[in-house]
N, C-alpha and C. Protein backbone atom coordinates (compact mmCIF):
# COMPACT_ATOMS: atom_id res chain seq x y z
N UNK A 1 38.38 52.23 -76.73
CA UNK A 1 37.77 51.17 -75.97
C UNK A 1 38.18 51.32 -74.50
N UNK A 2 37.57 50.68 -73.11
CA UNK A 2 37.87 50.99 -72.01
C UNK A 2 36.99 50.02 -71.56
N UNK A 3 38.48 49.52 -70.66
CA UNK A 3 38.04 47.87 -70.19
C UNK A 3 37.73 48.91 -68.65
N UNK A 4 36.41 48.01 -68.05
CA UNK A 4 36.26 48.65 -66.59
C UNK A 4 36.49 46.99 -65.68
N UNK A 5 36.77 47.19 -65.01
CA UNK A 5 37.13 46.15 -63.65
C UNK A 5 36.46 46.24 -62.62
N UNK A 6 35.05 45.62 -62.20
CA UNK A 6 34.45 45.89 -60.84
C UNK A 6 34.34 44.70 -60.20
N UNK A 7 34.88 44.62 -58.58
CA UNK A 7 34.92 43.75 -57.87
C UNK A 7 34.09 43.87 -56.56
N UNK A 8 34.14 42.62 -56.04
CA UNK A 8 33.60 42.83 -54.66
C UNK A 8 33.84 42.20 -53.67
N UNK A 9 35.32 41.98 -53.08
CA UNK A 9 36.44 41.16 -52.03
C UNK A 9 36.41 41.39 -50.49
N UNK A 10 36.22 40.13 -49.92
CA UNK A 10 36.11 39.98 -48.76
C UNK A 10 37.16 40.26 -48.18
N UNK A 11 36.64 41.33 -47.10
CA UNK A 11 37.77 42.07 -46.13
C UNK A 11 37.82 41.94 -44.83
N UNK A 12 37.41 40.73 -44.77
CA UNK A 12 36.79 40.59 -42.90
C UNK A 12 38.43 39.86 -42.23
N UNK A 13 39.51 39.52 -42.78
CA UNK A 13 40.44 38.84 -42.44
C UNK A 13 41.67 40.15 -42.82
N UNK A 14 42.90 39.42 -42.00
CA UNK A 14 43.93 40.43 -42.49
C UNK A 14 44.36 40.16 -43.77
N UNK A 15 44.35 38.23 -44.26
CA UNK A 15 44.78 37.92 -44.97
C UNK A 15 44.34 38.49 -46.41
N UNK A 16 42.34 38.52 -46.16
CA UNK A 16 41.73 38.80 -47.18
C UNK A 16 42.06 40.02 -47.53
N UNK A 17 42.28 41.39 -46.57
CA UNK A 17 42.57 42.45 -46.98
C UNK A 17 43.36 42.78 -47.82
N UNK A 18 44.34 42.16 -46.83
CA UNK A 18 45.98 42.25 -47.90
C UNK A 18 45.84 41.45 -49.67
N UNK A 19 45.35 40.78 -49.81
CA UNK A 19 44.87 39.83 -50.82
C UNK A 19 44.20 40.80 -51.86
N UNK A 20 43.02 41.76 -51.49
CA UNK A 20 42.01 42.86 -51.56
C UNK A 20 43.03 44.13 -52.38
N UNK A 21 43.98 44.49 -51.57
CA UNK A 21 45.24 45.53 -51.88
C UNK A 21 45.97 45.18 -52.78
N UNK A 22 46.30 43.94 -52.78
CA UNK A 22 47.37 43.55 -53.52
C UNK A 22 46.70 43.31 -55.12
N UNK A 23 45.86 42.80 -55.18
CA UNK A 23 44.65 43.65 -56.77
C UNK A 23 44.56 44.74 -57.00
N UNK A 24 44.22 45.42 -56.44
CA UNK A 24 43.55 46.60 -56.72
C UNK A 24 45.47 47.38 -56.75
N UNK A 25 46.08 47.42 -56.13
CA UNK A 25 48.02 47.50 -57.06
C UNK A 25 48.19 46.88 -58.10
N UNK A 26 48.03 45.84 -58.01
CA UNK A 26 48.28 44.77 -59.44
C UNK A 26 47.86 45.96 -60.90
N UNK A 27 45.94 46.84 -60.36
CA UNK A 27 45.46 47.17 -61.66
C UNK A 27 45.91 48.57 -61.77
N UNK A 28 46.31 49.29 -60.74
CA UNK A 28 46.93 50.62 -60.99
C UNK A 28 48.55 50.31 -61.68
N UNK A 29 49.24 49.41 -61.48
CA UNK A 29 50.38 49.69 -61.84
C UNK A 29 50.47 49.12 -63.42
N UNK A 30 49.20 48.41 -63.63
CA UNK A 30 48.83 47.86 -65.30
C UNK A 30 47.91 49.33 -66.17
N UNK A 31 47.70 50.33 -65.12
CA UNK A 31 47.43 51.52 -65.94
C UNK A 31 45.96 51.89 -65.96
N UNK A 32 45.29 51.29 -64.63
CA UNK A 32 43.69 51.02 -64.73
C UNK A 32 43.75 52.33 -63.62
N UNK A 33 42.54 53.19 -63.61
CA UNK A 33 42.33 54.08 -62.51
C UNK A 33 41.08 53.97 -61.47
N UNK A 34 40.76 54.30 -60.23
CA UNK A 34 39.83 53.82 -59.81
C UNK A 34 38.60 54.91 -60.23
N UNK A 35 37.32 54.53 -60.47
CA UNK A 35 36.56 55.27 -60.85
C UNK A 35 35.32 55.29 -59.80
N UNK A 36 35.13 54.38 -58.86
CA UNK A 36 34.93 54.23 -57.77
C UNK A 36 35.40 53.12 -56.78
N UNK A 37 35.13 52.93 -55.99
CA UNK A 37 36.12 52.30 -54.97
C UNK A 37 36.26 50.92 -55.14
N UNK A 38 35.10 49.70 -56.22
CA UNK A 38 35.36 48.92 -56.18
C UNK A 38 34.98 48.66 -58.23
N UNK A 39 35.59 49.97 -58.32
CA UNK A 39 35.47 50.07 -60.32
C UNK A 39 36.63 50.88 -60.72
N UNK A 40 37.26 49.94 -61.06
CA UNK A 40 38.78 50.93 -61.76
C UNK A 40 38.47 50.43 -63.65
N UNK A 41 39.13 51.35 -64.44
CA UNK A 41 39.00 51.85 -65.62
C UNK A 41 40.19 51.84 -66.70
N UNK A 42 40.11 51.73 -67.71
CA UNK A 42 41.50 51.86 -68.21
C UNK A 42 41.13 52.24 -70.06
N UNK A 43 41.76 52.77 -70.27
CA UNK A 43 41.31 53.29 -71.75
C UNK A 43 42.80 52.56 -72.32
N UNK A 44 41.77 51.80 -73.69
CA UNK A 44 42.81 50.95 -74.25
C UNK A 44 42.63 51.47 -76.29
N UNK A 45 43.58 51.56 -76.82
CA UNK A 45 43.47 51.70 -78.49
C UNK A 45 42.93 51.01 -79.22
N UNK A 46 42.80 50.04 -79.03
CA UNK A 46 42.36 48.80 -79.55
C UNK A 46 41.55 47.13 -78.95
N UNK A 47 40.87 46.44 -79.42
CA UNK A 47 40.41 45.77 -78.77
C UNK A 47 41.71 44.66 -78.54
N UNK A 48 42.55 44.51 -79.36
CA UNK A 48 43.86 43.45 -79.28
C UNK A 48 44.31 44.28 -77.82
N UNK A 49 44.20 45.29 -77.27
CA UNK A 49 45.38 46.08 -76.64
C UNK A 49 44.57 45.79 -75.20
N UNK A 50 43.03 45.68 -75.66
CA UNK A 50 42.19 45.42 -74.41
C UNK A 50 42.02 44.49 -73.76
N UNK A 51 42.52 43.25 -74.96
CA UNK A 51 42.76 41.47 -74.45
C UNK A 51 44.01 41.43 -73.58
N UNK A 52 45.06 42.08 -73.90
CA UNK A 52 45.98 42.01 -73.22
C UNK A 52 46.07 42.64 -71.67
N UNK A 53 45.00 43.39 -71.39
CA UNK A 53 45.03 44.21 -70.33
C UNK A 53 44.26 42.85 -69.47
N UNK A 54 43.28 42.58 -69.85
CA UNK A 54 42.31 41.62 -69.41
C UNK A 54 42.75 40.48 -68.66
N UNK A 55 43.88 39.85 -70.12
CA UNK A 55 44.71 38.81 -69.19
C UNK A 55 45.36 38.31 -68.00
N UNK A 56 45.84 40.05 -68.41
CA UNK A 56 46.95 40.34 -66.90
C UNK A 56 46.13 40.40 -65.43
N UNK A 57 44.76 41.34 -65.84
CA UNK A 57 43.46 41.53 -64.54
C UNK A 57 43.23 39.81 -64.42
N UNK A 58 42.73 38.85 -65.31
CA UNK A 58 42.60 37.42 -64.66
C UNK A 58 43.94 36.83 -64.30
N UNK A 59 45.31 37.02 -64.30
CA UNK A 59 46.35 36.38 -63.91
C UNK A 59 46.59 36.92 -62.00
N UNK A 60 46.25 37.82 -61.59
CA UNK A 60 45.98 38.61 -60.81
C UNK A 60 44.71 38.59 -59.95
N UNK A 61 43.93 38.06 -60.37
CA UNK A 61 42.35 37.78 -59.83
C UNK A 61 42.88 36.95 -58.19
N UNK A 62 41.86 37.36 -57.01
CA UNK A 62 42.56 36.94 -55.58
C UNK A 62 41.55 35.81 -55.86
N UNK A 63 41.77 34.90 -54.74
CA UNK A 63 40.95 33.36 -54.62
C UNK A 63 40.25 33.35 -54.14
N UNK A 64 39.46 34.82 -53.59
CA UNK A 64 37.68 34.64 -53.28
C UNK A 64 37.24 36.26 -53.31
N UNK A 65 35.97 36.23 -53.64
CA UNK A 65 35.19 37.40 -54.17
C UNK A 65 34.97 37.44 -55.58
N UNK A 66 34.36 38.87 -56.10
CA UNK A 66 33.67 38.36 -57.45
C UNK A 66 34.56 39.63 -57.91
N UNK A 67 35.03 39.42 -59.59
CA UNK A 67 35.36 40.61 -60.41
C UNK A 67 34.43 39.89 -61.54
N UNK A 68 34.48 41.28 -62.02
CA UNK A 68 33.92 41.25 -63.25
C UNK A 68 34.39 42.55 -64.20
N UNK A 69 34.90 41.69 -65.92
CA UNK A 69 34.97 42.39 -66.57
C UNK A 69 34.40 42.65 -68.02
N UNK A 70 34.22 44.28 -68.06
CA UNK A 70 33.49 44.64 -69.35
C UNK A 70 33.97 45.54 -70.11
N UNK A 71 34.17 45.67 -71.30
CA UNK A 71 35.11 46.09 -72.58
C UNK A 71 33.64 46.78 -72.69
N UNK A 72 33.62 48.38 -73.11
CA UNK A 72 32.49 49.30 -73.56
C UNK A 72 33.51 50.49 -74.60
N UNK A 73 32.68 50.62 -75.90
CA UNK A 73 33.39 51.80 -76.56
C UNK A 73 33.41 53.24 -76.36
N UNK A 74 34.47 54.14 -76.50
CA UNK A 74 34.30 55.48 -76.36
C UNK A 74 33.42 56.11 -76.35
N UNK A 75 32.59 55.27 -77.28
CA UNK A 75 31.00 56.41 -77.49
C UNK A 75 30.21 55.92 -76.40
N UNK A 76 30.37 54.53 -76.36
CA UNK A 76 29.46 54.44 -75.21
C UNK A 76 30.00 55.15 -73.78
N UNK A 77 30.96 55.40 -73.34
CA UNK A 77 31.92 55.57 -72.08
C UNK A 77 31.32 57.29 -72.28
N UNK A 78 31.28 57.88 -73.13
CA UNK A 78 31.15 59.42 -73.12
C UNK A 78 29.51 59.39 -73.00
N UNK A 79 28.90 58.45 -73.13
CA UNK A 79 27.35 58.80 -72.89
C UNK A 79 27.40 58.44 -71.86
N UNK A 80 28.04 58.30 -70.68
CA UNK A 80 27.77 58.05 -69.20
C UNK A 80 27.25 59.05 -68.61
N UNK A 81 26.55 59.53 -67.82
CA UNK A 81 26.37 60.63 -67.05
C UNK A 81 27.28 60.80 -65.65
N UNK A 82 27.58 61.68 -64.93
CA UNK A 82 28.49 61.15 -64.01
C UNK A 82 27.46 62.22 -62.71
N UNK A 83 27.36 61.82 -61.36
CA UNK A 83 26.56 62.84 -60.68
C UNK A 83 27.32 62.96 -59.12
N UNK A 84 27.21 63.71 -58.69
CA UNK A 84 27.70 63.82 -57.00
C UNK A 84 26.74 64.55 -56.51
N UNK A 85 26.27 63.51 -55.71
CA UNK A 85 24.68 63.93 -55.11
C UNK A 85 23.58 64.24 -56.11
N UNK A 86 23.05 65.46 -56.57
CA UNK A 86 21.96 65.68 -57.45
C UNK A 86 22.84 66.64 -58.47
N UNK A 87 23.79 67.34 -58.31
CA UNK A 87 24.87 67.49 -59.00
C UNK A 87 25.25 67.24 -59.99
N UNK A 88 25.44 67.73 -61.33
CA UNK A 88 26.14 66.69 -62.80
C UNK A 88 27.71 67.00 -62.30
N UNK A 89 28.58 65.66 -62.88
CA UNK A 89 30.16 65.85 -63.04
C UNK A 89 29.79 66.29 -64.45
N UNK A 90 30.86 66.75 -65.30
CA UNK A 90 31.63 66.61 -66.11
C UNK A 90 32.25 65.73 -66.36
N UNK A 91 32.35 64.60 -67.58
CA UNK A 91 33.10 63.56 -67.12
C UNK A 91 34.68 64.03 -68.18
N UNK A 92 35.27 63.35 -67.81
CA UNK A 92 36.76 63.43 -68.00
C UNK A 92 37.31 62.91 -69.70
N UNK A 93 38.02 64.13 -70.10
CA UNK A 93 38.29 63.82 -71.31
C UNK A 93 38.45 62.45 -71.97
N UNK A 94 38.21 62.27 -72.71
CA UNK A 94 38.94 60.87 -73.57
C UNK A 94 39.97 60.89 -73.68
N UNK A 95 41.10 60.03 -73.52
CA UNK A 95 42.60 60.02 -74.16
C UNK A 95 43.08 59.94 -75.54
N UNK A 96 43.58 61.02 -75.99
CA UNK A 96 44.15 60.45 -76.85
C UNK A 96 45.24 59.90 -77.89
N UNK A 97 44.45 59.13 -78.82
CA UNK A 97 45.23 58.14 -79.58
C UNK A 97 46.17 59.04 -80.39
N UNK A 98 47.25 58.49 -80.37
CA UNK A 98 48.52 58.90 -81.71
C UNK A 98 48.07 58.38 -82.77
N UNK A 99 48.34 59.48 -83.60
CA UNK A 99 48.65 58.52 -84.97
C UNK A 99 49.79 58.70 -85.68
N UNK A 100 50.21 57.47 -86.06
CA UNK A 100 51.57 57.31 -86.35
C UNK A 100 51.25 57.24 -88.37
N UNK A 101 52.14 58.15 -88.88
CA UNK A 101 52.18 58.07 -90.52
C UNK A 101 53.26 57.15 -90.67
């Protein structure tokens, strides 16, 4: 599963900026990556493992601008196409899961 995080925070102030930064740290140091500049990503094991990520992204949410979040499955995340310019990416392995006996 892979919770994505896309926002869109007002940067016209110093305050707002700093406000802007201080999220977008909040979701890298919770393990989210940026996938574009205002969409960071995070591959989670489970949907219990994905609530918990979620929480922490709304405890963290700044006091103006919009996020939005959406939980999509592996299969769906690997049917993405990815492009740079007219270009195909390759998109980036899946992580994976342990299994513990």
């Amino acid at each position: 599963m892979w919770v994505l995080v896309l926002f869109d925070l007002p940067t016209e102030t110093k305050k707002e900026r700093k406000q802007a930064a201080e999220f977008r740290k909040n979701l890298v140091r919770d393990g989210f990556t940026m996938f574009q500049f205002s969409i960071y990503l995070r591959h989670c094991p489970s949907r219990e493992n994905a609530e918990v990520h979620i929480r922490r992204v709304k405890t963290s949410l700044p006091p103006a601008g919009q996020v939005g979040i959406i939980c999509i499955t592996d299969k769906q995340f690997g049917q993405m196409e990815i492009f740079s310019g007219k270009k195909r990416v390759f998109e980036r392995d899946t992580p994976q899961q342990l299994e513990l006996f």
